[in-house]
N, C-alpha and C. Protein backbone atom coordinates (compact mmCIF):
# COMPACT_ATOMS: atom_id res chain seq x y z
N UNK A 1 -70.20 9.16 -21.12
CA UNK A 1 -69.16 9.41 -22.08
C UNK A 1 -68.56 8.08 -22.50
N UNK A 2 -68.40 7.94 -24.17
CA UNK A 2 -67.94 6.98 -24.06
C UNK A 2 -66.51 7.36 -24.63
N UNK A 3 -65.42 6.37 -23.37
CA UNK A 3 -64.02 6.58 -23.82
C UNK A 3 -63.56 5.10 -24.24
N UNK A 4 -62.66 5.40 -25.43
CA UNK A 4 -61.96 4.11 -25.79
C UNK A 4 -60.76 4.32 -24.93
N UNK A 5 -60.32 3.16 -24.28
CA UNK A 5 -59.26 3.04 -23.27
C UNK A 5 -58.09 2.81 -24.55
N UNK A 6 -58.09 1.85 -25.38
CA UNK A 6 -56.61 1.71 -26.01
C UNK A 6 -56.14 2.84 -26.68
N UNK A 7 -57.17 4.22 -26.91
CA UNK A 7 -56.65 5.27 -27.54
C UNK A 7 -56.13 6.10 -26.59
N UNK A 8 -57.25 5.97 -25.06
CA UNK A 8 -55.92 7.47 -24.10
C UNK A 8 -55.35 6.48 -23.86
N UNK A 9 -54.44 5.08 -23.78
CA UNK A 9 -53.34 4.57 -23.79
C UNK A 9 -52.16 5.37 -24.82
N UNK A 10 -52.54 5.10 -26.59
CA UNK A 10 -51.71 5.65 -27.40
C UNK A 10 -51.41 6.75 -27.75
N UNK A 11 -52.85 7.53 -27.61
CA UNK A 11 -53.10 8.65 -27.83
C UNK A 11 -53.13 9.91 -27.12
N UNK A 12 -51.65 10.40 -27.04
CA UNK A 12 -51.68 11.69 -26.36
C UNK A 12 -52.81 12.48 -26.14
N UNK A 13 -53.26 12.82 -27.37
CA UNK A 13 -53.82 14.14 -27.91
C UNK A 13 -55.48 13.65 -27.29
N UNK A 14 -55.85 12.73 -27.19
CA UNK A 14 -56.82 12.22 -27.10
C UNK A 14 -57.49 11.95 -25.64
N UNK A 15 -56.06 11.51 -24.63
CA UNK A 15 -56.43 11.50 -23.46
C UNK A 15 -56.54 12.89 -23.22
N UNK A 16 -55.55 14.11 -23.47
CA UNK A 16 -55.56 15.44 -23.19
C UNK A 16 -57.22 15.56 -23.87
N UNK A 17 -57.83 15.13 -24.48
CA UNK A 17 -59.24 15.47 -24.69
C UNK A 17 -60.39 15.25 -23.83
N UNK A 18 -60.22 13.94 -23.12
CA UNK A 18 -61.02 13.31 -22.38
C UNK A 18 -60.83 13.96 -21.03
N UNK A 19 -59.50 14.29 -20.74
CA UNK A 19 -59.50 14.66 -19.28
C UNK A 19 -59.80 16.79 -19.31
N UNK A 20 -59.92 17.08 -20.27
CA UNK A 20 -60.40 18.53 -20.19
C UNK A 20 -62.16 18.45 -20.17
N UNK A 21 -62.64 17.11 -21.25
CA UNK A 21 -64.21 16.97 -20.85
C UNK A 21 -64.61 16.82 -19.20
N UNK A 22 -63.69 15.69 -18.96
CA UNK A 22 -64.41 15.62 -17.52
C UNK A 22 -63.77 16.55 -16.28
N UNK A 23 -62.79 18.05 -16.42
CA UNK A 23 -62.68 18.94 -16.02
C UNK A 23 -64.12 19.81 -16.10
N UNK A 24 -63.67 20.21 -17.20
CA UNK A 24 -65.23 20.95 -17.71
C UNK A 24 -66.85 20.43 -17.03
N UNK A 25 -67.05 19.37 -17.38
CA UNK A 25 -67.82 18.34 -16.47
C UNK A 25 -67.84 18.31 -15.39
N UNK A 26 -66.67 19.15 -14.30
CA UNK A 26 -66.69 19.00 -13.25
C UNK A 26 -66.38 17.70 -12.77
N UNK A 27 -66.30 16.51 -13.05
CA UNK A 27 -66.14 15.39 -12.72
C UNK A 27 -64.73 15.37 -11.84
N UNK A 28 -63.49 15.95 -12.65
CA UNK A 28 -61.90 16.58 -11.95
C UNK A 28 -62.28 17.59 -11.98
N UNK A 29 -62.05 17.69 -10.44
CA UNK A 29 -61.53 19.35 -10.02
C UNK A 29 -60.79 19.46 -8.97
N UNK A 30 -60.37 20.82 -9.46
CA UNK A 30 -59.13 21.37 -8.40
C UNK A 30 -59.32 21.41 -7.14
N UNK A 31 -57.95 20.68 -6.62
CA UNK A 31 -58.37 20.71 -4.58
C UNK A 31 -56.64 20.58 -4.32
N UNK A 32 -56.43 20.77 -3.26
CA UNK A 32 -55.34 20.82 -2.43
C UNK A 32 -54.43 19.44 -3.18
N UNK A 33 -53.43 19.69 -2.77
CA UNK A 33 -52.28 18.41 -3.33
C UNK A 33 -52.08 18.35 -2.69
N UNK A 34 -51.89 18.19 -1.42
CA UNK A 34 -51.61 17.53 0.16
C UNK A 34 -52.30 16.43 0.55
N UNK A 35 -53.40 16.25 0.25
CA UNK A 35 -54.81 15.77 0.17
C UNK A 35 -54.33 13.92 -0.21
N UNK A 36 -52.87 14.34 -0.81
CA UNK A 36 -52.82 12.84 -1.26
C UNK A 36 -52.36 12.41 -0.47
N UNK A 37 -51.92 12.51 0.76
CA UNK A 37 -51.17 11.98 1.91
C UNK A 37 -52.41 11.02 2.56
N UNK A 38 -53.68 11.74 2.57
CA UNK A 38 -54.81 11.15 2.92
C UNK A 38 -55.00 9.71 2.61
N UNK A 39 -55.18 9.78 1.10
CA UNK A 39 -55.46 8.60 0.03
C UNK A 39 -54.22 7.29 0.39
N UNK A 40 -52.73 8.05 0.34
CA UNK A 40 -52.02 7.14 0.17
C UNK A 40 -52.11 6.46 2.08
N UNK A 41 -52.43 7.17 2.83
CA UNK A 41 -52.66 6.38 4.22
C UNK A 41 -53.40 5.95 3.50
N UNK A 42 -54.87 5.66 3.57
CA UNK A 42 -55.97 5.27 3.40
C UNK A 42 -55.75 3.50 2.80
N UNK A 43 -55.13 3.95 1.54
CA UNK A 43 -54.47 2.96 0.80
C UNK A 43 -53.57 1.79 1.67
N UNK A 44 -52.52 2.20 2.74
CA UNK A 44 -51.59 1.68 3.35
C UNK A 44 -52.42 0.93 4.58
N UNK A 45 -53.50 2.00 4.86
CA UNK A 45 -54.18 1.27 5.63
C UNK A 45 -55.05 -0.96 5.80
N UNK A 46 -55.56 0.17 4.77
CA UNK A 46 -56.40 -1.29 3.70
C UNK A 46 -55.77 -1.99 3.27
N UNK A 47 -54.40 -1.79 2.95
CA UNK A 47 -53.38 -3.41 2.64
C UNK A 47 -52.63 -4.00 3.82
N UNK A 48 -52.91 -3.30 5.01
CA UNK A 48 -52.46 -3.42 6.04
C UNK A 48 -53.53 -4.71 6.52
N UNK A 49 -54.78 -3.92 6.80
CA UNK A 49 -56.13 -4.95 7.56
C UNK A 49 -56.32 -6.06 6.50
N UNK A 50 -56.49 -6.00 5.32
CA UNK A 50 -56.93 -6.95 4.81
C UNK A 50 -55.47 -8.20 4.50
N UNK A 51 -54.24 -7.49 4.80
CA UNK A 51 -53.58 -8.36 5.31
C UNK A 51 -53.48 -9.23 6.71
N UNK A 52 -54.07 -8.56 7.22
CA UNK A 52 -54.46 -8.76 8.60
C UNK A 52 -55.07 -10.21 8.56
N UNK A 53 -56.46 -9.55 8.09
CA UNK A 53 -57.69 -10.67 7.96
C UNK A 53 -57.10 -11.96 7.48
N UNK A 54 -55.95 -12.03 6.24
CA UNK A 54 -55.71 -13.12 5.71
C UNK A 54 -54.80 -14.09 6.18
N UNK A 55 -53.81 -13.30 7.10
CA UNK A 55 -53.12 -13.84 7.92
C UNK A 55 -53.63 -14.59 9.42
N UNK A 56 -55.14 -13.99 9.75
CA UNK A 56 -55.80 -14.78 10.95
C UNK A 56 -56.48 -15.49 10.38
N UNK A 57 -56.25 -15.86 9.28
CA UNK A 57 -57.94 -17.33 8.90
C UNK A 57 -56.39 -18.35 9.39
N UNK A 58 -55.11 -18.34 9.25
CA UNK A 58 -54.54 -19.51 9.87
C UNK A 58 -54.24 -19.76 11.71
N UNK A 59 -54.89 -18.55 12.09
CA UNK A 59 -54.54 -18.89 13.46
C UNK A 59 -56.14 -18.30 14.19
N UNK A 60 -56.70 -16.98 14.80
CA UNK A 60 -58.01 -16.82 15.63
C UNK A 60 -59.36 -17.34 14.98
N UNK A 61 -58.90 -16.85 13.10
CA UNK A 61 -60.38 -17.23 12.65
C UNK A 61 -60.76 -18.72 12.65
N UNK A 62 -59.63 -19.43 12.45
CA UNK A 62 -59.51 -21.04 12.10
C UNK A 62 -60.24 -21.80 13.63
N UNK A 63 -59.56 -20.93 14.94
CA UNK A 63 -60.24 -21.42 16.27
C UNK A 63 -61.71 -20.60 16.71
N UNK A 64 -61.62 -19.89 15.93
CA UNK A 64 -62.82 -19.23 16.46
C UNK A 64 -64.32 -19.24 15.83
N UNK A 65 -63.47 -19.56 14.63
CA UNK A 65 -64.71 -19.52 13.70
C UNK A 65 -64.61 -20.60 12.83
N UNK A 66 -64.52 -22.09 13.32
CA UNK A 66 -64.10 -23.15 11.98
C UNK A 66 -65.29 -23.54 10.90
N UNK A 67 -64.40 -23.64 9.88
CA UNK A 67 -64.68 -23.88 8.35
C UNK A 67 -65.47 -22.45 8.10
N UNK A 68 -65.02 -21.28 8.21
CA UNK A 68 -65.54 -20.36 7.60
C UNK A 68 -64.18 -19.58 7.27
N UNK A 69 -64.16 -19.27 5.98
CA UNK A 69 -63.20 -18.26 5.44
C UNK A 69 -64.09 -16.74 5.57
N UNK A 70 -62.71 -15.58 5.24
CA UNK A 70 -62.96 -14.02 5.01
C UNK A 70 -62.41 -13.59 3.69
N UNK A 71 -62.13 -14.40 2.66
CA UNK A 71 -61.42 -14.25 1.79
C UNK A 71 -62.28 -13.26 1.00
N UNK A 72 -63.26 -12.80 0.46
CA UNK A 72 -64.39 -12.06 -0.11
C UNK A 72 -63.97 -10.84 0.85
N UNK A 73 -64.18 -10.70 1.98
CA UNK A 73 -63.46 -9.50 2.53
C UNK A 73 -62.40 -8.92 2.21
N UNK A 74 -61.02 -9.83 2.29
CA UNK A 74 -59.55 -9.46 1.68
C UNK A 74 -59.73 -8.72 0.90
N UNK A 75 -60.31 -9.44 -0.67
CA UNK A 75 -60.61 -8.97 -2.25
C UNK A 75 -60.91 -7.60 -2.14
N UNK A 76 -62.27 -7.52 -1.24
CA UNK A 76 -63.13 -6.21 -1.43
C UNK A 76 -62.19 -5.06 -1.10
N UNK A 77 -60.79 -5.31 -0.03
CA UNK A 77 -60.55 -4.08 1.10
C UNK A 77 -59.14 -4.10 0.58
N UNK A 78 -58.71 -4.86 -0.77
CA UNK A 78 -57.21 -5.44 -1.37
C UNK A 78 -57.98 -4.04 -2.55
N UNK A 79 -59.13 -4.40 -3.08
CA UNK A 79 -59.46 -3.40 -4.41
C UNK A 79 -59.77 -1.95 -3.63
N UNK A 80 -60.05 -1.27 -2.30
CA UNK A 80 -60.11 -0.15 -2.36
C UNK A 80 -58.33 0.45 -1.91
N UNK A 81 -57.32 -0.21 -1.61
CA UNK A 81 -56.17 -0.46 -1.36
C UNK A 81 -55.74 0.22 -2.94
N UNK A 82 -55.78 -0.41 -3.93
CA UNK A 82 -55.49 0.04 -5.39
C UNK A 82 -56.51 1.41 -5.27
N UNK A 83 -57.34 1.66 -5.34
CA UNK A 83 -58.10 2.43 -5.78
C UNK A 83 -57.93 3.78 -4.73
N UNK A 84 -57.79 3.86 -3.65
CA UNK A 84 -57.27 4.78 -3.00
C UNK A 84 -55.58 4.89 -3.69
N UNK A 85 -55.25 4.25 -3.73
CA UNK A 85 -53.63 4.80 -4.04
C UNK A 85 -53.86 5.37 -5.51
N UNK A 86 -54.35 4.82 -6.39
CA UNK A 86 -54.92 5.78 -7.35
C UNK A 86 -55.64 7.10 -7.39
N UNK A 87 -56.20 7.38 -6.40
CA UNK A 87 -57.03 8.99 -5.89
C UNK A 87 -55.61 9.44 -5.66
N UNK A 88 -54.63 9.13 -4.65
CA UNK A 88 -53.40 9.24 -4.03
C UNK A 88 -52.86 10.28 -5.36
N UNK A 89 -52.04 9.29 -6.43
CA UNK A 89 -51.77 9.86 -7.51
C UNK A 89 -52.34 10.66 -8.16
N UNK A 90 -54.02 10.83 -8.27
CA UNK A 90 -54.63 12.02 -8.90
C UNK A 90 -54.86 12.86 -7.68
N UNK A 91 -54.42 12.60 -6.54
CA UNK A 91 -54.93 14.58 -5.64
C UNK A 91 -53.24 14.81 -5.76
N UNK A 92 -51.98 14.28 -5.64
CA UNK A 92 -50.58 14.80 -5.54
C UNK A 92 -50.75 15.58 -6.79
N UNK A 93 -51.42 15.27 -8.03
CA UNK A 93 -51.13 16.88 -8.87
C UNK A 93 -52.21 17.68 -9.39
N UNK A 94 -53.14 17.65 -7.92
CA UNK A 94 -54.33 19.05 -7.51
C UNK A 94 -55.48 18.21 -7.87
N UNK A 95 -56.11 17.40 -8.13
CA UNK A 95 -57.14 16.84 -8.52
C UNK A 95 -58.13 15.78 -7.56
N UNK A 96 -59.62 16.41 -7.89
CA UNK A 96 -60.11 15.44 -6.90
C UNK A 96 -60.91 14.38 -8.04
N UNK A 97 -61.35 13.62 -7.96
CA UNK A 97 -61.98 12.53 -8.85
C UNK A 97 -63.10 12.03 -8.62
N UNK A 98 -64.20 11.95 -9.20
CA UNK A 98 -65.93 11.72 -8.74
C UNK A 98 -66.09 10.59 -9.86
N UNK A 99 -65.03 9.60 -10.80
CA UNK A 99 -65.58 8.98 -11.20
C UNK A 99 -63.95 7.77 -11.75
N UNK A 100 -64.07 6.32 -11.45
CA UNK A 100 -63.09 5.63 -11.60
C UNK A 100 -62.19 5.72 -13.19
N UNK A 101 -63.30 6.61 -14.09
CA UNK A 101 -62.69 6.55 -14.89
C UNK A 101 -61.59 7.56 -15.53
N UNK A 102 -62.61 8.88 -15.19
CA UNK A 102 -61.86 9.96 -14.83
C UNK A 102 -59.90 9.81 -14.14
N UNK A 103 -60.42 9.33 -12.83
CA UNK A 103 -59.08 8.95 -12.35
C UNK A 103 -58.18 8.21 -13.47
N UNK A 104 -58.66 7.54 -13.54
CA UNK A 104 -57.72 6.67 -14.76
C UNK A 104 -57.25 7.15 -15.75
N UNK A 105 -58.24 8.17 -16.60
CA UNK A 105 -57.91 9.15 -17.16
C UNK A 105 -56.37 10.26 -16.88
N UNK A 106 -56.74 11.33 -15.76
CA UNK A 106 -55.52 11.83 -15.07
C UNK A 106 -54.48 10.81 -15.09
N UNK A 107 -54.50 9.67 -14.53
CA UNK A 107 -53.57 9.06 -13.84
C UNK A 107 -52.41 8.90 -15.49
N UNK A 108 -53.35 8.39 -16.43
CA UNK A 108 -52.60 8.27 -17.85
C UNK A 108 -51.74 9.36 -18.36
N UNK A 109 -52.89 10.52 -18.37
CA UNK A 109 -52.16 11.92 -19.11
C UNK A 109 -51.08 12.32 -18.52
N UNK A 110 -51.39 12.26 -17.11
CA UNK A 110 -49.79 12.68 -16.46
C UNK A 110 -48.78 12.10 -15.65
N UNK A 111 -49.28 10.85 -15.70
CA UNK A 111 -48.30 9.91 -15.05
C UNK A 111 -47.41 8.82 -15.97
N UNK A 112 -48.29 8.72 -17.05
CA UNK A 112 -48.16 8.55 -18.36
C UNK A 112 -47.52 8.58 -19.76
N UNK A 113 -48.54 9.95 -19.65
CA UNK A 113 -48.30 11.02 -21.44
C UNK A 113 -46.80 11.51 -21.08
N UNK A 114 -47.16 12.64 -19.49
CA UNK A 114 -46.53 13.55 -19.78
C UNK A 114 -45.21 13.23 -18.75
N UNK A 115 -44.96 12.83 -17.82
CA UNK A 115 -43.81 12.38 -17.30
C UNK A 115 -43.42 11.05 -17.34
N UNK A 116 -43.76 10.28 -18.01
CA UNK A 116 -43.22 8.82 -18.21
C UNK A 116 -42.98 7.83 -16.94
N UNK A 117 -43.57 8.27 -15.87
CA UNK A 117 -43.59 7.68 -14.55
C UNK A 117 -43.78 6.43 -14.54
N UNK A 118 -45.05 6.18 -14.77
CA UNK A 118 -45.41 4.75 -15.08
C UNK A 118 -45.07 4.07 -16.05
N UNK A 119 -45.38 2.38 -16.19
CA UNK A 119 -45.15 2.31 -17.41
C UNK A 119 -46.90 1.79 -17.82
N UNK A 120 -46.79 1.47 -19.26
CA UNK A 120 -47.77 0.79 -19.65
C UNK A 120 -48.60 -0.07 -18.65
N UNK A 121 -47.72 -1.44 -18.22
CA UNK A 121 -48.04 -2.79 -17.74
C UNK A 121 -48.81 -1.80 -16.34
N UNK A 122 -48.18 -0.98 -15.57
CA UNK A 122 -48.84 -0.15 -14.42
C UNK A 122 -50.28 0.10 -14.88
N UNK A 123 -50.74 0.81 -15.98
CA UNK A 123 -51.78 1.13 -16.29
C UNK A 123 -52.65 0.48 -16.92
N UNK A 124 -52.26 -0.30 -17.55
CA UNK A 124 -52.92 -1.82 -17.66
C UNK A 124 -53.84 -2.37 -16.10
N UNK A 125 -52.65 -2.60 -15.38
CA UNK A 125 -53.11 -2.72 -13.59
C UNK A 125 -54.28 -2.34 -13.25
N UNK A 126 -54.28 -0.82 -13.20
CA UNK A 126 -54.98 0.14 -12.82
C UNK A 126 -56.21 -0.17 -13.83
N UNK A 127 -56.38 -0.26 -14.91
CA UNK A 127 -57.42 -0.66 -15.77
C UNK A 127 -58.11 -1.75 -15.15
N UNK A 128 -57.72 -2.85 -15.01
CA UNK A 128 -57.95 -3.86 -14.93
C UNK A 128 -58.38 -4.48 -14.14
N UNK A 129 -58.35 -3.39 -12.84
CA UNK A 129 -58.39 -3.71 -11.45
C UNK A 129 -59.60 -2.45 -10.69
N UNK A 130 -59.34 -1.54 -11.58
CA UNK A 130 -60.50 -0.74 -10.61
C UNK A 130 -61.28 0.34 -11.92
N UNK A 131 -61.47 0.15 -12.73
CA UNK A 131 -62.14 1.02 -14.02
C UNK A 131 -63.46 -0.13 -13.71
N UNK A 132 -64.46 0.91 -13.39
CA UNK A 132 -66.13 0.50 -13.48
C UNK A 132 -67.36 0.98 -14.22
N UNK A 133 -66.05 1.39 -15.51
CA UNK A 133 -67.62 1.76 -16.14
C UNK A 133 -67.72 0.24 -17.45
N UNK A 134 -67.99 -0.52 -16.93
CA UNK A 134 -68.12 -1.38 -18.05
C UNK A 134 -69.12 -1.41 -18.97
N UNK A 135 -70.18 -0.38 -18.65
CA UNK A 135 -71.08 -0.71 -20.35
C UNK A 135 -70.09 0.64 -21.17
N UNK A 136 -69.39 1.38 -20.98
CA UNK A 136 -68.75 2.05 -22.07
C UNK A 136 -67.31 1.40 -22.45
N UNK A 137 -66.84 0.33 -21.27
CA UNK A 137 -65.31 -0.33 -22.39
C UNK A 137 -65.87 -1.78 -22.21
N UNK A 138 -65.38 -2.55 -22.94
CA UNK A 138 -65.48 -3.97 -22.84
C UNK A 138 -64.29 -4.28 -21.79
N UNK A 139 -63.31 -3.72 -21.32
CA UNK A 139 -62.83 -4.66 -20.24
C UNK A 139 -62.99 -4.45 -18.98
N UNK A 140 -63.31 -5.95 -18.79
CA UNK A 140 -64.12 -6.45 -17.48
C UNK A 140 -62.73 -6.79 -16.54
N UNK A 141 -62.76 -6.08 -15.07
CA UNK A 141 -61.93 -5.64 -14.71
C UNK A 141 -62.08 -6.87 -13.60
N UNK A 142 -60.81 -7.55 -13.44
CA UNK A 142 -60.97 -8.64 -12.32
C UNK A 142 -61.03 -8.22 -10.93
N UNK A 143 -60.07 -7.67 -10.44
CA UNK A 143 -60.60 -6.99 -8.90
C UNK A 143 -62.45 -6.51 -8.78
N UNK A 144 -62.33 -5.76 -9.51
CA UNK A 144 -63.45 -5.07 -9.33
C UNK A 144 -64.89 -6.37 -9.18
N UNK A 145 -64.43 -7.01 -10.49
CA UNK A 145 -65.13 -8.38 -10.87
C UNK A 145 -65.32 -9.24 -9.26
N UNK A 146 -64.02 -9.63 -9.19
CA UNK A 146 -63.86 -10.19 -7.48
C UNK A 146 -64.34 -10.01 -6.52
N UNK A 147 -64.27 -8.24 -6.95
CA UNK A 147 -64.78 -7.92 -5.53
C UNK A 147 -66.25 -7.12 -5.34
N UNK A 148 -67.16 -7.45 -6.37
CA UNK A 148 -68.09 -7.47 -6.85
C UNK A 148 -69.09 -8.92 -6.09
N UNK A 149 -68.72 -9.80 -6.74
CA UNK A 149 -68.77 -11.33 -6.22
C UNK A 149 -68.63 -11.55 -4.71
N UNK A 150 -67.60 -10.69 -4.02
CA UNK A 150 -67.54 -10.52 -3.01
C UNK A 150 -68.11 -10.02 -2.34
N UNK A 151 -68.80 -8.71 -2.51
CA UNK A 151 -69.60 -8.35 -1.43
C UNK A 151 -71.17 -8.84 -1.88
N UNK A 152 -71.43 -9.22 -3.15
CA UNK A 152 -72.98 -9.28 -3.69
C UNK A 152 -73.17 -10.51 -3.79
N UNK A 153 -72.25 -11.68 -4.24
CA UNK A 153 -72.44 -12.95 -4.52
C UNK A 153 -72.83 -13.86 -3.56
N UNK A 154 -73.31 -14.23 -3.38
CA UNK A 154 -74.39 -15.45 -2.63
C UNK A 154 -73.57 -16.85 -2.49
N UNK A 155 -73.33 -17.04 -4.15
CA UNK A 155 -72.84 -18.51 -4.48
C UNK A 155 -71.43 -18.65 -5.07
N UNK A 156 -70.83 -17.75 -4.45
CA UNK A 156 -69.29 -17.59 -4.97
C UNK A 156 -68.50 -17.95 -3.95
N UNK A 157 -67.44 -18.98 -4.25
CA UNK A 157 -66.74 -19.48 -3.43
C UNK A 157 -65.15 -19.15 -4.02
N UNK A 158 -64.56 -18.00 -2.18
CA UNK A 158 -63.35 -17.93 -2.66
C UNK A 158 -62.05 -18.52 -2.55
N UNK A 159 -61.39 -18.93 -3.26
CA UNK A 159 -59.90 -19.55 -3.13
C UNK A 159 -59.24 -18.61 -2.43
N UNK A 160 -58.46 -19.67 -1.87
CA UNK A 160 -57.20 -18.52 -0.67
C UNK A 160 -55.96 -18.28 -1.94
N UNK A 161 -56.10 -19.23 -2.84
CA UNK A 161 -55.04 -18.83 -3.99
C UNK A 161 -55.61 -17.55 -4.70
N UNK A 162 -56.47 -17.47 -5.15
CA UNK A 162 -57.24 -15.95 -5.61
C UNK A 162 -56.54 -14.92 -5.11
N UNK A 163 -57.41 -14.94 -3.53
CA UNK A 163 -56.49 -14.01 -2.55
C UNK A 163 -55.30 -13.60 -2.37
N UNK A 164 -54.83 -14.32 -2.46
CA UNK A 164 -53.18 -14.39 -2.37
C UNK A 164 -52.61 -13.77 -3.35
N UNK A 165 -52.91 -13.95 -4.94
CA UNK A 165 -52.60 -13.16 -6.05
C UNK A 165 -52.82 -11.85 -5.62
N UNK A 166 -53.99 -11.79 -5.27
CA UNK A 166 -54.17 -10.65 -5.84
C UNK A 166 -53.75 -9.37 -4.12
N UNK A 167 -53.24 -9.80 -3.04
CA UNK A 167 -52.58 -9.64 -2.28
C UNK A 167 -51.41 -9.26 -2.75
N UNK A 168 -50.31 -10.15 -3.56
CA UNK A 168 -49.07 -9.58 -4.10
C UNK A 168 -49.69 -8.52 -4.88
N UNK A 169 -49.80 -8.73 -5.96
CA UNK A 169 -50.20 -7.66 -7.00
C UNK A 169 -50.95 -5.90 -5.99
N UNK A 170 -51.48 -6.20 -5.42
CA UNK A 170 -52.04 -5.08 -4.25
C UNK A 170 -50.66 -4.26 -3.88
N UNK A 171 -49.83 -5.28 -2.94
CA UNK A 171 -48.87 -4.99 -2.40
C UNK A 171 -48.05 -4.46 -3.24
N UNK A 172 -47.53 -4.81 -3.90
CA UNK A 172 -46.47 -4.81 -5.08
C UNK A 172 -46.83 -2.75 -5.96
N UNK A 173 -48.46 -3.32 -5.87
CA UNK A 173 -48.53 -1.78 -6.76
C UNK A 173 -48.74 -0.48 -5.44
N UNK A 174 -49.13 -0.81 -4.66
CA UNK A 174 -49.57 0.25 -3.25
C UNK A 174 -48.13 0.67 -3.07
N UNK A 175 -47.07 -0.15 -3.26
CA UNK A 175 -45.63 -0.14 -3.12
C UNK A 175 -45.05 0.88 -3.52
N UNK A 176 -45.10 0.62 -4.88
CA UNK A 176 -44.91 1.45 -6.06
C UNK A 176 -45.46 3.07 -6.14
N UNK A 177 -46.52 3.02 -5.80
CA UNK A 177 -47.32 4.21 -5.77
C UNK A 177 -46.95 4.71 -4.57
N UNK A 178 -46.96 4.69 -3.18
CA UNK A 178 -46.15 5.28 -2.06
C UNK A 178 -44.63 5.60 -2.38
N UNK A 179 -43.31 4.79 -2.94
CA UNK A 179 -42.57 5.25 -3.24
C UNK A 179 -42.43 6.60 -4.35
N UNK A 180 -43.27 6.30 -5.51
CA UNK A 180 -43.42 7.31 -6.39
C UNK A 180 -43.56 8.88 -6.53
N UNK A 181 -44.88 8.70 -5.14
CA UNK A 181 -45.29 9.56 -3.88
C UNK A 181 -44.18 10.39 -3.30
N UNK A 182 -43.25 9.75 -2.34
CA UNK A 182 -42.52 10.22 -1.61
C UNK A 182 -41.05 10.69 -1.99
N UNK A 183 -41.21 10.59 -3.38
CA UNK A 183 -40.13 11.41 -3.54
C UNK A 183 -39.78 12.45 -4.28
């Protein structure tokens, strides 16, 4: 399917189109809304360890393992951190998700369209960071990108400044999305 992202951004009527295809499609379907308690651990988890990891390259990994970084790890376990807290938000209103875009989809129409929860710059985030269908949008999503490089790349060398960004930004939105959650 090909979806233009800047239209279910503007376009009410349009995301409500896309997310009844991939209902129909089966792609969303109906499951328990409890289910998001799962995701959002899951989520809390993974910003937890891969905080972990980044915080021991200055003290066990540095003695234990010198001149080798885990930073490619962080990235990879920082992007399923976003991406679980995103399932999070699409099972809290009944939905399960079989495809990153789909999610993204839901996450717009009704976090979005229809209750004004988020704002834009949030879904921008979420775009930008975990949407993988790149031969149907042109934007090339940096987490994903990162953490792509990260688990496949050979000859990619990561900055602890990289990491670190994208650590706040993790934190900052996992934040957001657990509070949103819980109340």
């Amino acid at each position: 399917m090909n979806v233009d992202m800047k239209k279910l951004i503007n376009d009410k009527k349009y995301c409500e189109s896309v997310f009844r295809d991939y209902v129909k499609k089966r792609v969303l379907r109906k499951t328990d809304s409890k289910l998001f308690g799962k995701h959002l651990n899951k989520s809390l988890s993974n910003l937890e360890f891969a905080n972990f990891i980044l915080t021991e390259h200055d003290y066990s990994i540095k003695e234990k393992i010198p001149n080798k970084t885990f930073y490619d790890w962080c990235i990879s376990i920082y992007y399923y951190a976003i991406y679980h807290s995103a399932l999070a938000l699409v099972a809290k209103i009944g939905y399960d998700s079989k495809s990153h875009l789909a999610t993204i989809t839901t996450i717009i129409l009704f976090y979005y369209h229809q209750d004004n929860i988020l704002k834009e710059e949030d879904i921008n985030f979420l775009i930008e960071k975990i949407h993988l269908e790149k031969d149907e949008i042109d934007l090339i999503l940096e987490s994903k990108s990162l953490r792509e490089k990260a688990c496949y790349g050979t000859d990619e060398s990561f900055e602890l400044s990289q990491t670190k960004r994208l650590q706040r930004q993790t934190a900052d939105f996992v934040n957001k999305i657990k509070r949103l959650l819980e109340e």
